[in-house]
N, C-alpha and C. Protein backbone atom coordinates (compact mmCIF):
# COMPACT_ATOMS: atom_id res chain seq x y z
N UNK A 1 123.22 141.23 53.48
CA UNK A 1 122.24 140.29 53.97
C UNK A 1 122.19 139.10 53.01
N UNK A 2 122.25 137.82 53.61
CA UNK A 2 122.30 136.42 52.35
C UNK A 2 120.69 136.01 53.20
N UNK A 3 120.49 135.49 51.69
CA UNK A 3 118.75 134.87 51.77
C UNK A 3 119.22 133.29 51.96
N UNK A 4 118.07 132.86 52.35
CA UNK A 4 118.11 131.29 52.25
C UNK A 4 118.09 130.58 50.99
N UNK A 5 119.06 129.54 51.00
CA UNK A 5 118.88 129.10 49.39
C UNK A 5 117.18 128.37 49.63
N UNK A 6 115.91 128.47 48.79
CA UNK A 6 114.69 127.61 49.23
C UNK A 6 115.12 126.13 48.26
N UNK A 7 114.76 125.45 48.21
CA UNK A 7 114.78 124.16 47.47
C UNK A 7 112.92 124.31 47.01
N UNK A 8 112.98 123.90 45.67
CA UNK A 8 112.02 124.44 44.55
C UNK A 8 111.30 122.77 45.31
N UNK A 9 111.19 121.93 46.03
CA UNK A 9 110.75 121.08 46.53
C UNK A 9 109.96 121.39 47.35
N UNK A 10 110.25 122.31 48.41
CA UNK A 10 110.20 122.77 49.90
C UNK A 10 109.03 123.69 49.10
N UNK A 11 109.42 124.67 48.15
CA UNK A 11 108.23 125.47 47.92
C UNK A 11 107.08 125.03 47.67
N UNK A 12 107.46 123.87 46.91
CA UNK A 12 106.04 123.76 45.98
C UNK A 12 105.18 122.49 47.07
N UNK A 13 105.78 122.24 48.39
CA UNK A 13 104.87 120.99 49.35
C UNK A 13 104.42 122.15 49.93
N UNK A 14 105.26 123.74 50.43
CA UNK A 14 103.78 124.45 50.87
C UNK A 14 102.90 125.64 50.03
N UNK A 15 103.41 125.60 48.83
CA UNK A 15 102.16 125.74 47.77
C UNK A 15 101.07 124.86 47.84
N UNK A 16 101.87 123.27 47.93
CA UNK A 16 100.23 122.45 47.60
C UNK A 16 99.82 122.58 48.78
N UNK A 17 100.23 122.66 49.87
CA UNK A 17 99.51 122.25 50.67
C UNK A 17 98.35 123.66 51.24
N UNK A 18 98.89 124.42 50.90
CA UNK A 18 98.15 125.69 51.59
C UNK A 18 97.57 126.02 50.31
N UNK A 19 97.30 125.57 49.06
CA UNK A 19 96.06 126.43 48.04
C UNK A 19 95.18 125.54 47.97
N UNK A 20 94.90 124.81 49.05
CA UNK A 20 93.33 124.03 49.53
C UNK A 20 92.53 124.10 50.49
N UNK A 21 93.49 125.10 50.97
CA UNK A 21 93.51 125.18 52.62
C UNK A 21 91.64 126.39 52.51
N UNK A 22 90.53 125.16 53.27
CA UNK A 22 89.28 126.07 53.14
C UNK A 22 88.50 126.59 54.08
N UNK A 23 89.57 126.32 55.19
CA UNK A 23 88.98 127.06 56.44
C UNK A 23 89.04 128.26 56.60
N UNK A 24 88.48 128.91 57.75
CA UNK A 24 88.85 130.49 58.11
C UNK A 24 89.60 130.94 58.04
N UNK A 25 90.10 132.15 57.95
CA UNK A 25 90.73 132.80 58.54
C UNK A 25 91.87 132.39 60.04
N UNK A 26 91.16 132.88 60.73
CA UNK A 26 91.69 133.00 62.20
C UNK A 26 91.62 131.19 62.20
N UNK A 27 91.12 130.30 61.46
CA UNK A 27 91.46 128.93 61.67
C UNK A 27 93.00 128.57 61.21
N UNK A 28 93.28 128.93 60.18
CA UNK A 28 94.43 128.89 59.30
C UNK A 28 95.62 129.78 59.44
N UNK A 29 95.55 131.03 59.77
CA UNK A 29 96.54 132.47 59.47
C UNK A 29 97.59 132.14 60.25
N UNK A 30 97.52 131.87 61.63
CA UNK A 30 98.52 131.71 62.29
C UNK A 30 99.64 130.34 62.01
N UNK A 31 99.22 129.26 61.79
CA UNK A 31 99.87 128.60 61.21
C UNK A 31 100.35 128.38 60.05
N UNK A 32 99.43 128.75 58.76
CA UNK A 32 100.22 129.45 57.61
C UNK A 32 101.54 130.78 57.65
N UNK A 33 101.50 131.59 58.27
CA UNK A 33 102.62 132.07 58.65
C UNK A 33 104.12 131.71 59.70
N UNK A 34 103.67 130.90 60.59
CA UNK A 34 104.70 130.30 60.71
C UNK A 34 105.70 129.32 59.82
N UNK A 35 104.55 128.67 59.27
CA UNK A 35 105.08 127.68 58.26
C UNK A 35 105.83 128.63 57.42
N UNK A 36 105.40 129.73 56.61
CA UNK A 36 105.68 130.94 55.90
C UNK A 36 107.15 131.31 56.20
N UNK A 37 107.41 131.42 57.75
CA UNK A 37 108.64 131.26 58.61
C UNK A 37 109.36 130.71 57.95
N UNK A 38 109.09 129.71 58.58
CA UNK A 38 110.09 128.52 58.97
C UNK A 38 110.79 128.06 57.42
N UNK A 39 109.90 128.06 56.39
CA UNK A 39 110.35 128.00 54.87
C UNK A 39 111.52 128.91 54.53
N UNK A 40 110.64 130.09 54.69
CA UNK A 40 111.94 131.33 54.31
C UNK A 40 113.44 131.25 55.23
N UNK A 41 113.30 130.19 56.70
CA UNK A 41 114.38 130.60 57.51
C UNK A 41 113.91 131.89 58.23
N UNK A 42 113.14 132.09 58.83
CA UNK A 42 112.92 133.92 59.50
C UNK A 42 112.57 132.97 60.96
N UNK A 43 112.73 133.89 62.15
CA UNK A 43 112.66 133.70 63.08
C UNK A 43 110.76 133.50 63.39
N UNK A 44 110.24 132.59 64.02
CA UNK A 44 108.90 132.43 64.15
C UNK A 44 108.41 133.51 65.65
N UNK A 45 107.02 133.87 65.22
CA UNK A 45 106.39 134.86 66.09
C UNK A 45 106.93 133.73 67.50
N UNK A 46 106.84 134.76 68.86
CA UNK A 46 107.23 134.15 70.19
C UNK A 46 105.64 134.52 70.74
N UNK A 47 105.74 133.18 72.15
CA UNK A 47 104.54 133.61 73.11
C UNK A 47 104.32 134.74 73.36
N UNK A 48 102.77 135.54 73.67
CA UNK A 48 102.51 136.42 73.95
C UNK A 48 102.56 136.52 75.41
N UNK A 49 102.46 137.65 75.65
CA UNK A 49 102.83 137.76 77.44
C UNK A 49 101.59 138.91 77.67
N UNK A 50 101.25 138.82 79.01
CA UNK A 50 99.87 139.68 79.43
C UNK A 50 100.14 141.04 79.19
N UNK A 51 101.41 141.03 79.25
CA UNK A 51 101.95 143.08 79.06
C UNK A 51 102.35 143.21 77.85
N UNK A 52 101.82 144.10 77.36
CA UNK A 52 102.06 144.31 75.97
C UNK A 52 103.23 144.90 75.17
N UNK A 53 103.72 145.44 76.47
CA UNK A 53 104.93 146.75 76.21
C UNK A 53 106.39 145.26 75.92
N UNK A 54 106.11 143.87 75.84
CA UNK A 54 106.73 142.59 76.29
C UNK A 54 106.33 142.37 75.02
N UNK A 55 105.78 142.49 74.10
CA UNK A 55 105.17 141.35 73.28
C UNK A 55 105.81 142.35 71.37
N UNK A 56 106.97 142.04 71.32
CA UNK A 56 107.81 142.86 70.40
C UNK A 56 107.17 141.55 68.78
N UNK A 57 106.79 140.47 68.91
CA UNK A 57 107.14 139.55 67.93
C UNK A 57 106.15 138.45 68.18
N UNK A 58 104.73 139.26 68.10
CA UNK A 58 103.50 138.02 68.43
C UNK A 58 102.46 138.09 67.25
N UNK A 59 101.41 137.39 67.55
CA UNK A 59 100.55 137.08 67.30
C UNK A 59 99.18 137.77 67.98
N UNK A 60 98.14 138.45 67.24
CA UNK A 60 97.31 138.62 67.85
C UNK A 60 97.58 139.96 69.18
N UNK A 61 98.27 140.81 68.69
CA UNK A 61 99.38 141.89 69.39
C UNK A 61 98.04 142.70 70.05
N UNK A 62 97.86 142.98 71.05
CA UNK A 62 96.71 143.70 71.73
C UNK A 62 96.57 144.81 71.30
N UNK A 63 95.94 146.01 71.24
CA UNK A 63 96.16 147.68 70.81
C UNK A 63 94.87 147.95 71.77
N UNK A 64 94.36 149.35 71.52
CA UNK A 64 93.57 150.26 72.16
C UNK A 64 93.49 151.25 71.14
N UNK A 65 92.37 151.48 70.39
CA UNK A 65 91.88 152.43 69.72
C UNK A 65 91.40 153.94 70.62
N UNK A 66 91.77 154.67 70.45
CA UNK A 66 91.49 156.25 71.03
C UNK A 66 90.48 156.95 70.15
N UNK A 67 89.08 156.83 70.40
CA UNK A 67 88.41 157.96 69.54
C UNK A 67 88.30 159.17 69.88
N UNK A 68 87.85 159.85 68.70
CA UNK A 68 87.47 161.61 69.05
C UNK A 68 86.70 162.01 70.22
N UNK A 69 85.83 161.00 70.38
CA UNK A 69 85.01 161.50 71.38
C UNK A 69 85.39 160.74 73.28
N UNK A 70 86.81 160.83 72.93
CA UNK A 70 86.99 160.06 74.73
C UNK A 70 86.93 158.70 74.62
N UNK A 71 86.43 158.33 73.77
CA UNK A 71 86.36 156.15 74.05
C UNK A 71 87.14 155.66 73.70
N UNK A 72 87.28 154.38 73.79
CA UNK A 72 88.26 153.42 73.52
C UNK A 72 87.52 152.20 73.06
N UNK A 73 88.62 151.18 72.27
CA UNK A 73 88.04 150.17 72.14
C UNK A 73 89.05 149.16 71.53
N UNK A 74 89.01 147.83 71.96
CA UNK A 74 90.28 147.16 71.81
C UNK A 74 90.43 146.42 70.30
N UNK A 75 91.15 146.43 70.23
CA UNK A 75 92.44 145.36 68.87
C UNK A 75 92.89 144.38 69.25
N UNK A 76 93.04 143.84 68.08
CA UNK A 76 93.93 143.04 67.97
C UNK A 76 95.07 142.46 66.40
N UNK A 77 96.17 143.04 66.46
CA UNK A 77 96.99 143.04 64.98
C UNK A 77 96.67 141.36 65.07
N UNK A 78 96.66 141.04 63.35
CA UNK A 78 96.84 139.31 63.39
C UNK A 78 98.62 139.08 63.63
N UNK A 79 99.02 140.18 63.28
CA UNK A 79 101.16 139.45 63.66
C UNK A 79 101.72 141.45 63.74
N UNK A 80 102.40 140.54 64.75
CA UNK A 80 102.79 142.18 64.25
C UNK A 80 104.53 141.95 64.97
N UNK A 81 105.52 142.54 64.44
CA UNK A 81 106.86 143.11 65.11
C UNK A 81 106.92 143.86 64.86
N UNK A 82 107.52 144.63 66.31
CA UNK A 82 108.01 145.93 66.54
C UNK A 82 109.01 146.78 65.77
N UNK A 83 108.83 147.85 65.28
CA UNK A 83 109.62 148.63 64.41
C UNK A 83 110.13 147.89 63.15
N UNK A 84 109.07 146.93 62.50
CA UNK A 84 109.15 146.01 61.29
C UNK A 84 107.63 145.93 61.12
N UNK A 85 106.76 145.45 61.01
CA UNK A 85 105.39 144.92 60.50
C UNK A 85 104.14 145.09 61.21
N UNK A 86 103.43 145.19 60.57
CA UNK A 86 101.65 144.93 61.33
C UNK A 86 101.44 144.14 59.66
N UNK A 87 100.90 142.94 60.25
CA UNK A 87 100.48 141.64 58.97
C UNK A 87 99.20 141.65 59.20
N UNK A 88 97.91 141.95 58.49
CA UNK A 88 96.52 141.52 58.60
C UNK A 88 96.18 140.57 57.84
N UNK A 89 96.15 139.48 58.13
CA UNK A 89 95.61 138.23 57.22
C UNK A 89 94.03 138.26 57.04
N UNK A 90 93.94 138.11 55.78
CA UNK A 90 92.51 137.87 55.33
C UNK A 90 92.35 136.34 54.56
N UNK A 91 90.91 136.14 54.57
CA UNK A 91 90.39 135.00 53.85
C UNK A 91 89.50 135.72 52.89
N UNK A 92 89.67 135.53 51.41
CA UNK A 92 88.61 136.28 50.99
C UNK A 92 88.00 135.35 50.11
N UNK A 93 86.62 135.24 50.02
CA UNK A 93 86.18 134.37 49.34
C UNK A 93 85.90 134.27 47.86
N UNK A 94 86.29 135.11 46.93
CA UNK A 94 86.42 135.22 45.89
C UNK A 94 87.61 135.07 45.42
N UNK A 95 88.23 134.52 44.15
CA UNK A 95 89.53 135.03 43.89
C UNK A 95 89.50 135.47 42.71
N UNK A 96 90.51 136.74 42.89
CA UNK A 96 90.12 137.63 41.80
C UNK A 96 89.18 138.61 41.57
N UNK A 97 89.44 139.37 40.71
CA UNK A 97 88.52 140.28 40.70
C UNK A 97 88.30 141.39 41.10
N UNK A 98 87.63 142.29 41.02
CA UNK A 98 87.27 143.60 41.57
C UNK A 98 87.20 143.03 43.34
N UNK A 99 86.08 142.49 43.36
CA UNK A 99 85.80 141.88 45.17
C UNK A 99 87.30 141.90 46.03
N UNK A 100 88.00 140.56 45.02
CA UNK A 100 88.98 140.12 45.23
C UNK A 100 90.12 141.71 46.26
N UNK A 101 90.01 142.28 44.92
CA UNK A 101 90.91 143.58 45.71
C UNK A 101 90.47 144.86 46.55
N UNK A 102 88.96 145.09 46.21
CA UNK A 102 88.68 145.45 47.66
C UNK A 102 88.82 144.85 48.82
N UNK A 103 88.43 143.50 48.81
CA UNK A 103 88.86 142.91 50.32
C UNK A 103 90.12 143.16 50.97
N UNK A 104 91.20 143.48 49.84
CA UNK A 104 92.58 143.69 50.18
C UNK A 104 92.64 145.07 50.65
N UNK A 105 91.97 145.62 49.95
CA UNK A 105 92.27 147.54 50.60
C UNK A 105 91.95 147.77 51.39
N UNK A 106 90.56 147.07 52.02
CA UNK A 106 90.44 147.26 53.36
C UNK A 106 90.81 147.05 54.44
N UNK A 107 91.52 145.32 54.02
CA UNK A 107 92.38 144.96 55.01
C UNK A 107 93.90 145.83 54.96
N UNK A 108 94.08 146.42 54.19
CA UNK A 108 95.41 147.14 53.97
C UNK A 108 95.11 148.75 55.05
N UNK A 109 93.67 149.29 54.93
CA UNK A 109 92.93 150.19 55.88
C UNK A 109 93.02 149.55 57.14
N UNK A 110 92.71 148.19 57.48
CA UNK A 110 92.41 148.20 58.83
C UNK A 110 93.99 147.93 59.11
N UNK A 111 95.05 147.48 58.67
CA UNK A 111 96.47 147.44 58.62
C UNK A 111 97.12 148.48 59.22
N UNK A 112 96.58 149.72 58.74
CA UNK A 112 97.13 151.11 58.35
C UNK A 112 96.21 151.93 59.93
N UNK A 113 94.88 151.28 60.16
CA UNK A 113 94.37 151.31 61.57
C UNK A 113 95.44 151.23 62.36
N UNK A 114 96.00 150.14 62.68
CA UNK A 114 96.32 149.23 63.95
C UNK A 114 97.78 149.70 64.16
N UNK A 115 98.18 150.05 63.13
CA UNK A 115 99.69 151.00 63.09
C UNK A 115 99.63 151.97 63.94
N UNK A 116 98.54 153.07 63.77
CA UNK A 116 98.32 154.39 64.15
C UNK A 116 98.31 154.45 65.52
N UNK A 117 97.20 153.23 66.07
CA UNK A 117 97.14 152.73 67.23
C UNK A 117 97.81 152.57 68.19
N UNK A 118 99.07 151.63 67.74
CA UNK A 118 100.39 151.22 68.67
C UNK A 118 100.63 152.94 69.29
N UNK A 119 101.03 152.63 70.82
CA UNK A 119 101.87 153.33 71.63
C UNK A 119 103.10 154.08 71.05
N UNK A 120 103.16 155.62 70.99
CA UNK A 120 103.71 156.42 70.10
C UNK A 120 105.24 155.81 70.35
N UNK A 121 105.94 155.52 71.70
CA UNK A 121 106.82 154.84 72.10
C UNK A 121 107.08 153.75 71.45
N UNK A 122 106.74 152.76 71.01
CA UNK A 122 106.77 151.55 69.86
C UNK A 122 107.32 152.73 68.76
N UNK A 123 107.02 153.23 67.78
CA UNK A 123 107.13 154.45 66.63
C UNK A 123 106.11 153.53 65.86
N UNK A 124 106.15 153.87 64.65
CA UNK A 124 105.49 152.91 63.51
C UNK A 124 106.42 152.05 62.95
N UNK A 125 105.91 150.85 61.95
CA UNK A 125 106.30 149.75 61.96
C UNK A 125 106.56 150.24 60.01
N UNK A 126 107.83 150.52 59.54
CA UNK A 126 107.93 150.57 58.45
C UNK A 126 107.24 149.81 57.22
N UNK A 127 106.10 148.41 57.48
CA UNK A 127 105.76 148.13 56.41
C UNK A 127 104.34 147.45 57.49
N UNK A 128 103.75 147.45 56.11
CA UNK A 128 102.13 147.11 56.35
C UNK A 128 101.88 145.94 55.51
N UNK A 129 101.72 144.82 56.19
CA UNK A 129 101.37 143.37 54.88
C UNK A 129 100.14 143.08 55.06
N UNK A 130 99.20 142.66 53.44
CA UNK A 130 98.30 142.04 53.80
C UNK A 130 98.29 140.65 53.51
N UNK A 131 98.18 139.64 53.62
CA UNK A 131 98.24 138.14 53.30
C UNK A 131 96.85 137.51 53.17
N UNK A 132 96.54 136.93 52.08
CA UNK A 132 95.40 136.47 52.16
C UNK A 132 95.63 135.07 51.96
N UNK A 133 94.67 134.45 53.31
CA UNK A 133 95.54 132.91 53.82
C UNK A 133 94.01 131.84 52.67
């Protein structure tokens, strides 16, 4: 496998530009990861489609939680590909710190959720990312 050569230029316009970045979450995540893309050379998430069993390389990937007691209740992964990733992006408002890395474990928990979730047919997704945008 050959990596992309990055140009130490290219890195550091989306360093600056994304360690100011002070919006939300769900304002920011999706386009910070494409950009994230498109830097590294990786193929960018595709449109989502109403059927899910269709949607191998999206954004915002639908699920269905199964509880103990008969219910359900819906998801949504922030990125996810099939038999590769479930990505939960967080915003956390501290940096650093104790705070700092609980916010991460949990999002690494609700990560480790949304895996379990997917349709046994999908299998699991060999890695779990958390990104904090």
């Amino acid at each position: 496998m050959s990596f992309p050569i990055l140009s130490e230029n290219a890195v550091d316009k989306f360093i600056t530009r994304w360690q100011s970045a002070s919006g939300s979450e769900r304002a920011n995540y999706q386009l910070f990861v494409h950009e994230l893309c498109t830097l590294l050379d990786l193929p960018t998430p595709d449109p989502a489609r109403e059927d899910t069993r269709d949607n191998a390389y999206v954004f915002e990937r639908r699920i269905t939680f199964r509880h103990g007691d008969g219910t359900e209740s819906p998801g949504f992964i922030d990125c996810y590909r099939r038999a590769t990733f479930v990505l939960e992006a967080k915003k956390v408002k501290q940096a650093g710190g104790k705070g700092f890395d609980d916010a991460l474990l949990r999002a690494r928990g609700q990560a480790e959720q949304y895996a379990r979730a997917l349709p046994a047919a999908e299998g699991r997704p060999p890695f779990l990312l958390v990104g904090e945008v």
